[in-house]
Protein backbone atom coordinates (compact mmCIF):
# COMPACT_ATOMS: atom_id res chain seq x y z
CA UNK A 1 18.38 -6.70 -16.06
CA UNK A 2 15.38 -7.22 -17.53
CA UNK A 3 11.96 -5.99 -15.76
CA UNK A 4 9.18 -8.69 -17.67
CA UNK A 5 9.80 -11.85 -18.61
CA UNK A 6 6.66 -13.50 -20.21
CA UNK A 7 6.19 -17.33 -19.53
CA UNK A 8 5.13 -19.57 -22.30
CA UNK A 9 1.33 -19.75 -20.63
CA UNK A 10 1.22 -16.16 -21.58
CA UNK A 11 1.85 -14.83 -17.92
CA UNK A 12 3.88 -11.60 -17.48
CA UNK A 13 6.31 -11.93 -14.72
CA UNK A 14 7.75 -8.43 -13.05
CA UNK A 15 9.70 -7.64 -10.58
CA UNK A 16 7.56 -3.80 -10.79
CA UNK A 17 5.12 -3.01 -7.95
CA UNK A 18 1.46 -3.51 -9.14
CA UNK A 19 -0.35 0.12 -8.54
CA UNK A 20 -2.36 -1.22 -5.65
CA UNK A 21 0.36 -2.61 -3.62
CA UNK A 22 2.20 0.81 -4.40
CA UNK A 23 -1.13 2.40 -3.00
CA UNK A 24 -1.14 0.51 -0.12
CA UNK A 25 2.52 1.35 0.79
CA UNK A 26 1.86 4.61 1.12
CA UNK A 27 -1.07 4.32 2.81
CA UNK A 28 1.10 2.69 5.13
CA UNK A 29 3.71 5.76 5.30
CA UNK A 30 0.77 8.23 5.20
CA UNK A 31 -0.52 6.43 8.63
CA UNK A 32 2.20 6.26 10.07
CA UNK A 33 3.22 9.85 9.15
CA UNK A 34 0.08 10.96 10.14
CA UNK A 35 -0.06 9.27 13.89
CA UNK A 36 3.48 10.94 14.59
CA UNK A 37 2.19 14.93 13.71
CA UNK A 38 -1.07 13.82 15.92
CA UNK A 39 0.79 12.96 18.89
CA UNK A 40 3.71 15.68 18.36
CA UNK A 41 2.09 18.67 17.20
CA UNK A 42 -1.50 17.91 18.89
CA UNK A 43 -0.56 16.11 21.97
CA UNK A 44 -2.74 13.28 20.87
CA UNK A 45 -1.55 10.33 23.13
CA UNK A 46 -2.12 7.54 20.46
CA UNK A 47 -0.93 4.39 22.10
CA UNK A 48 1.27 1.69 20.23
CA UNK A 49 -1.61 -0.72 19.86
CA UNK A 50 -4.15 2.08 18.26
CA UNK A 51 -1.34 3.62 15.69
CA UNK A 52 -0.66 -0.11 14.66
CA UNK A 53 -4.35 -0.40 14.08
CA UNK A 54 -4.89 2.95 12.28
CA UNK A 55 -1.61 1.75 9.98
CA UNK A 56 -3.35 -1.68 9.20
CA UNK A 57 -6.95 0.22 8.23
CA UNK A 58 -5.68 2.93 5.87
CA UNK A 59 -3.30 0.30 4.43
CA UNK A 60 -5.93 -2.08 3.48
CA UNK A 61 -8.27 0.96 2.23
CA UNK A 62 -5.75 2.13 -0.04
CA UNK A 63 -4.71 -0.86 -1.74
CA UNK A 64 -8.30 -1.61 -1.61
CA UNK A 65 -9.40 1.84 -3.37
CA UNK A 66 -7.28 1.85 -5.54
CA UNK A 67 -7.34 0.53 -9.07
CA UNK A 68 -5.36 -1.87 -11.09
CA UNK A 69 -2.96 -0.20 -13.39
CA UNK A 70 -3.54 0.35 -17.17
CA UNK A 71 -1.79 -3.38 -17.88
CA UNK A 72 -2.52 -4.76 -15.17
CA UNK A 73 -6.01 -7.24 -14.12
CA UNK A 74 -7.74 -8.13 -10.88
CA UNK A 75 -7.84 -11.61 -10.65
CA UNK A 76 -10.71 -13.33 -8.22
């Protein structure tokens, strides 16, 4: 099983998360993480509709913040 296969344009195809859709994943776990020790530990009370808002925000800001790997480029 190979894990690059380069095209004959010269594109590199992976099947290997890039580094900012890694960060964003665990943004997405650190949100969600984080929402369940508020309303356990602090008796918070976040509702449904704010945790699923909080999750979307820190996801985008992580795969946002953080930068493309050593090989890889941002295209746009």
């Amino acid at each position: 099983m190979r894990s690059a296969i380069k095209t004959s344009s010269g594109v590199v195809v992976t099947n290997i998360p890039r580094l900012k859709v890694a960060g964003a994943a665990v943004g997405a776990a650190l949100s969600g993480i984080l929402v369940f020790v508020l309303n356990t530990y602090a008796n918070a009370g976040i509702d449904q509709q704010v945790a699923a808002s909080i999750t979307v925000v820190v996801t985008f800001a992580l795969g946002w913040l953080t930068p493309p790997g050593g090989q890889e480029a941002a295209v746009g």
